[in-house]
N, C-alpha and C. Protein backbone atom coordinates (compact mmCIF):
# COMPACT_ATOMS: atom_id res chain seq x y z
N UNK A 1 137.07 112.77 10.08
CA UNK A 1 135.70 112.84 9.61
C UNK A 1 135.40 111.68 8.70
N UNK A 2 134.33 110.76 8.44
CA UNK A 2 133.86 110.24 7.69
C UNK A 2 133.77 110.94 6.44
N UNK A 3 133.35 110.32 5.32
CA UNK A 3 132.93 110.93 4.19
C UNK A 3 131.95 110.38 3.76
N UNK A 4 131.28 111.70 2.54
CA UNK A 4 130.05 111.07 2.17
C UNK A 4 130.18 111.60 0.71
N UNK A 5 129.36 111.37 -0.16
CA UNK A 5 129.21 111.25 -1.64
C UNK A 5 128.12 112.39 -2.03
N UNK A 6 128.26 113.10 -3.17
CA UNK A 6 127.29 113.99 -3.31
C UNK A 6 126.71 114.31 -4.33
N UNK A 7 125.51 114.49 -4.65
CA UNK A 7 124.45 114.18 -5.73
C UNK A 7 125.42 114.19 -7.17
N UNK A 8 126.59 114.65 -6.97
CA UNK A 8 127.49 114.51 -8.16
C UNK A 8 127.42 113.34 -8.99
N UNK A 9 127.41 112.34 -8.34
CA UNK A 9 127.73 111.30 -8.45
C UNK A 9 127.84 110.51 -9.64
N UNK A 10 128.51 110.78 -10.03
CA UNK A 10 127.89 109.45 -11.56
C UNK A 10 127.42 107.78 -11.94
N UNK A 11 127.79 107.32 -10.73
CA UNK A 11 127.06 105.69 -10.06
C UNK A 11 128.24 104.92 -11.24
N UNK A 12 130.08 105.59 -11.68
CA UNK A 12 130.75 104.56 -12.49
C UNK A 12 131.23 103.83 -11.55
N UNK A 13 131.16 103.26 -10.24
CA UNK A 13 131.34 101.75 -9.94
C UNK A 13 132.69 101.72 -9.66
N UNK A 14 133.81 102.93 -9.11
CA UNK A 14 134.82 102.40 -9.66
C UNK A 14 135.20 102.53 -7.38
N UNK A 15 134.60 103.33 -6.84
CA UNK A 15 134.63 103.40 -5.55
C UNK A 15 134.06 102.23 -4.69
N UNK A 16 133.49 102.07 -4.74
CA UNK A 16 133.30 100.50 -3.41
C UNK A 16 134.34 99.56 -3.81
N UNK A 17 134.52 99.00 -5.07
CA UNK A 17 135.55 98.10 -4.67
C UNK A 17 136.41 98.60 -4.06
N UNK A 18 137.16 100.19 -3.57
CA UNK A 18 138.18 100.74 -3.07
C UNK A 18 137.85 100.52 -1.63
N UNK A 19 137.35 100.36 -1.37
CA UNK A 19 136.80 100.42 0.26
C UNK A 19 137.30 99.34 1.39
N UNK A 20 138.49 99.68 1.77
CA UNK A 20 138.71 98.39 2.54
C UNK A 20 137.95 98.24 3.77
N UNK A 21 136.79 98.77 4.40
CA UNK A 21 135.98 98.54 5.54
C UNK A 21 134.06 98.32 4.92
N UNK A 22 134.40 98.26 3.48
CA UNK A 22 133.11 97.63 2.62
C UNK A 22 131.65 98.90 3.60
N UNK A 23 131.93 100.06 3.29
CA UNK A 23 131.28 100.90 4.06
C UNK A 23 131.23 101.62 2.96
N UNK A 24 130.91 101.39 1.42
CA UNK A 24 130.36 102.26 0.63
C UNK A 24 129.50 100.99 0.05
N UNK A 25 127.76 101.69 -0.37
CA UNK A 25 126.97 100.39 -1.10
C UNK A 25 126.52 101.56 -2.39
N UNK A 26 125.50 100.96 -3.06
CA UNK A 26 124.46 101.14 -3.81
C UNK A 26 123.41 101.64 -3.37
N UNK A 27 123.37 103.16 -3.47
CA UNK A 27 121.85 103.46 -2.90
C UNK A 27 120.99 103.59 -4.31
N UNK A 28 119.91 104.56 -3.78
CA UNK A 28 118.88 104.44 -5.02
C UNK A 28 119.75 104.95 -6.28
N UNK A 29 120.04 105.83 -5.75
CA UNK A 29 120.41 107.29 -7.35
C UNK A 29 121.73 107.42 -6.97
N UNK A 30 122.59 106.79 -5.84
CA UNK A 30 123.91 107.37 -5.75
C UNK A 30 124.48 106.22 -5.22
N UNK A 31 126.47 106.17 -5.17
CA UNK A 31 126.52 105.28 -3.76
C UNK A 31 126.76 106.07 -2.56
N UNK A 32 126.47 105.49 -1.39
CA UNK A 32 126.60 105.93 -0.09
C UNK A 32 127.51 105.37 0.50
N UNK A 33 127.76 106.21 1.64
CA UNK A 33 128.92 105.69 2.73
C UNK A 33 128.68 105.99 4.34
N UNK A 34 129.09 104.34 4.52
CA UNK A 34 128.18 104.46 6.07
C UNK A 34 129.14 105.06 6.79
N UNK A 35 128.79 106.23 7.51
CA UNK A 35 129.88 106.64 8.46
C UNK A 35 130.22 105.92 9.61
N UNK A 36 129.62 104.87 10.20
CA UNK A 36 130.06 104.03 10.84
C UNK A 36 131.01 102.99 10.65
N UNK A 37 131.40 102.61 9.32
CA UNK A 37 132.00 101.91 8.81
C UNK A 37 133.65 102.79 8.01
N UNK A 38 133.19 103.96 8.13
CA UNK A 38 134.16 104.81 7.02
C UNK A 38 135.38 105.27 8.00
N UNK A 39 136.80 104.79 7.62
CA UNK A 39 137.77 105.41 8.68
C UNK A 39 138.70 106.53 8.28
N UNK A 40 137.93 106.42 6.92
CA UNK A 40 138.96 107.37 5.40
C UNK A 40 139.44 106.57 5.35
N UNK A 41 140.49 105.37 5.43
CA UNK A 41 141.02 104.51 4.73
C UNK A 41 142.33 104.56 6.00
N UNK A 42 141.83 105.28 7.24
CA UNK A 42 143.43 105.61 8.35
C UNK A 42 143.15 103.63 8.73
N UNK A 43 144.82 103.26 8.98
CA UNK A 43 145.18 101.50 9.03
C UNK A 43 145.08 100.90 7.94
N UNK A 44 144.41 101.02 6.77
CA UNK A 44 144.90 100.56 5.89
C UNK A 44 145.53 101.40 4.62
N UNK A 45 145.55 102.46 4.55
CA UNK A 45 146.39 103.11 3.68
C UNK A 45 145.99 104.63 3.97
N UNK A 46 147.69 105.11 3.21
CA UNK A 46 147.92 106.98 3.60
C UNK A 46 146.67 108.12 3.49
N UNK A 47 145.87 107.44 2.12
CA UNK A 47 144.65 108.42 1.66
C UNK A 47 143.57 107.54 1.82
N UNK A 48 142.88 108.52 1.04
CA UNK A 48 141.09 108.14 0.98
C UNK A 48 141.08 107.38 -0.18
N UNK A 49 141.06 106.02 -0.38
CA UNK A 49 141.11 105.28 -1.56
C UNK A 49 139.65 105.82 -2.88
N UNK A 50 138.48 106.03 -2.15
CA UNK A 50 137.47 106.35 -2.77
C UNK A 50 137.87 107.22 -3.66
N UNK A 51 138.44 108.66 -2.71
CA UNK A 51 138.67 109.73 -3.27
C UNK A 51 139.53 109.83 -4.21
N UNK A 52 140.57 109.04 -4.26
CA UNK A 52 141.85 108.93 -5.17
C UNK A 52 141.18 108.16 -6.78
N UNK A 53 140.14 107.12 -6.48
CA UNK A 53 139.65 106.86 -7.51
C UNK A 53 138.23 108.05 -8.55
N UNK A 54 137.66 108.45 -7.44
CA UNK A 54 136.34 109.18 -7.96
C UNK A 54 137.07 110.23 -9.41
N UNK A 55 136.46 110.26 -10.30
CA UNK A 55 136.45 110.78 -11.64
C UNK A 55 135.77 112.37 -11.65
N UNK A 56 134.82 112.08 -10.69
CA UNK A 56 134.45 113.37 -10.59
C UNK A 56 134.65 114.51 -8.96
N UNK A 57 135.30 113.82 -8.26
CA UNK A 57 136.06 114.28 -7.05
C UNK A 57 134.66 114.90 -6.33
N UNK A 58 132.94 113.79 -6.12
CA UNK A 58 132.03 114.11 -5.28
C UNK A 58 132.26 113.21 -4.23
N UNK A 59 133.50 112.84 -3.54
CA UNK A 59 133.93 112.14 -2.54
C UNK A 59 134.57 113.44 -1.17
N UNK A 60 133.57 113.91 -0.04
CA UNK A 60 133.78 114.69 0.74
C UNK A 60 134.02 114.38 2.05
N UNK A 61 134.32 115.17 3.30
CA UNK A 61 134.30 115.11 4.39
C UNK A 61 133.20 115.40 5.01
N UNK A 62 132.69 114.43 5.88
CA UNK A 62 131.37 114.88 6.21
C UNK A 62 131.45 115.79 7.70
N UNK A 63 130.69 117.02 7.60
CA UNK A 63 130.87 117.67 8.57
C UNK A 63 129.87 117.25 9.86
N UNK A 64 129.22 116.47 9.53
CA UNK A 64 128.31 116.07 10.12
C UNK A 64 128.64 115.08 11.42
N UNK A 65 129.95 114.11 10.36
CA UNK A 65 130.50 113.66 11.56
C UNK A 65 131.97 113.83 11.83
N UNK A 66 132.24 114.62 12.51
CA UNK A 66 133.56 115.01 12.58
C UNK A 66 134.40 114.37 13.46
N UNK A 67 135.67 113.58 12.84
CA UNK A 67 136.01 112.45 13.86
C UNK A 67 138.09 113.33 13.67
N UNK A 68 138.93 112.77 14.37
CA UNK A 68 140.11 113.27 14.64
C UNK A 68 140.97 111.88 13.82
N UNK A 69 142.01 111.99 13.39
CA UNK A 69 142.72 110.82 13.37
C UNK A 69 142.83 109.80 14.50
N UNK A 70 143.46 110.42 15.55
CA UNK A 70 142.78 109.14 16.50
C UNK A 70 141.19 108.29 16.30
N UNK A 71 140.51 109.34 16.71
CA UNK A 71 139.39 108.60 16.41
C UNK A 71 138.82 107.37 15.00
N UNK A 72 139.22 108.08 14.46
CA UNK A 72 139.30 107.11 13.08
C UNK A 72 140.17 106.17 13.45
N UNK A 73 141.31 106.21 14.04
CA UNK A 73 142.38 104.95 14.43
C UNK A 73 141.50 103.53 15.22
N UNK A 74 140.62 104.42 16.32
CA UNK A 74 140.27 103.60 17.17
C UNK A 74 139.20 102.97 16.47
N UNK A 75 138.25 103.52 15.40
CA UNK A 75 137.23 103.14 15.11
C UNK A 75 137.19 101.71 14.30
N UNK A 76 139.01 102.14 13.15
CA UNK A 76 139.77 101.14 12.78
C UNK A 76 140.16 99.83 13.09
N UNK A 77 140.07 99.96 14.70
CA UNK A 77 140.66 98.57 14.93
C UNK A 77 139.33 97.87 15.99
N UNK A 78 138.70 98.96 16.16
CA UNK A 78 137.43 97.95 16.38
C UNK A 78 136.41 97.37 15.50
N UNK A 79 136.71 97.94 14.23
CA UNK A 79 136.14 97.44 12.76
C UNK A 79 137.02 95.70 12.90
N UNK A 80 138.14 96.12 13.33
CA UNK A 80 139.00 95.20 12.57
C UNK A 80 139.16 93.62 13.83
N UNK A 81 138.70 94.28 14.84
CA UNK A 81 138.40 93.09 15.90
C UNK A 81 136.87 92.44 15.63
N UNK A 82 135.61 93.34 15.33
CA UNK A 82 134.60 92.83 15.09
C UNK A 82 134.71 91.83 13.75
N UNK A 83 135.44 91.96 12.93
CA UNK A 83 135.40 90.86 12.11
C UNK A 83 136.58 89.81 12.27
N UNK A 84 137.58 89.76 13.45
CA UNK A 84 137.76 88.70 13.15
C UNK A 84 137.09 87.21 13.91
């Protein structure tokens, strides 16, 4: 599953730099996370980097888009072919 962020949020800045697929920004009142971009962190590391940093643990699974480890694998390395 992707994840997404929730009105919790406290906007301390400390999650996007964690993001190795740069798929969390600055929205109005919160940050967001593009689920197109979000693999949980599967290919580049064991956990959810966001989540391991968030202070207030409003870093979730989005049910909305419900993806498998594979899927996140594959989504991973076509992230990772489109940029090179």
């Amino acid at each position: 599953m992707a994840l997404y962020i929730t009105d919790e949020c406290i906007n301390c800045d400390v999650c996007e730099p964690e993001c190795p697929n740069g798929a969390i920004t600055q929205g109005e009142e919160i940050y967001l996370i593009n689920h197109e971009l979000c693999t949980e962190c599967v290919g580049h590391y064991k956990t959810s980097q966001c989540v391991d940093v968030c202070p207030v643990d409003c870093i979730l699974s989005d049910p909305g888009h419900p993806e498998t480890q594979e899927q996140l694998q594959r989504k991973y390395q076509t992230l990772i072919q489109q940029s090179a």
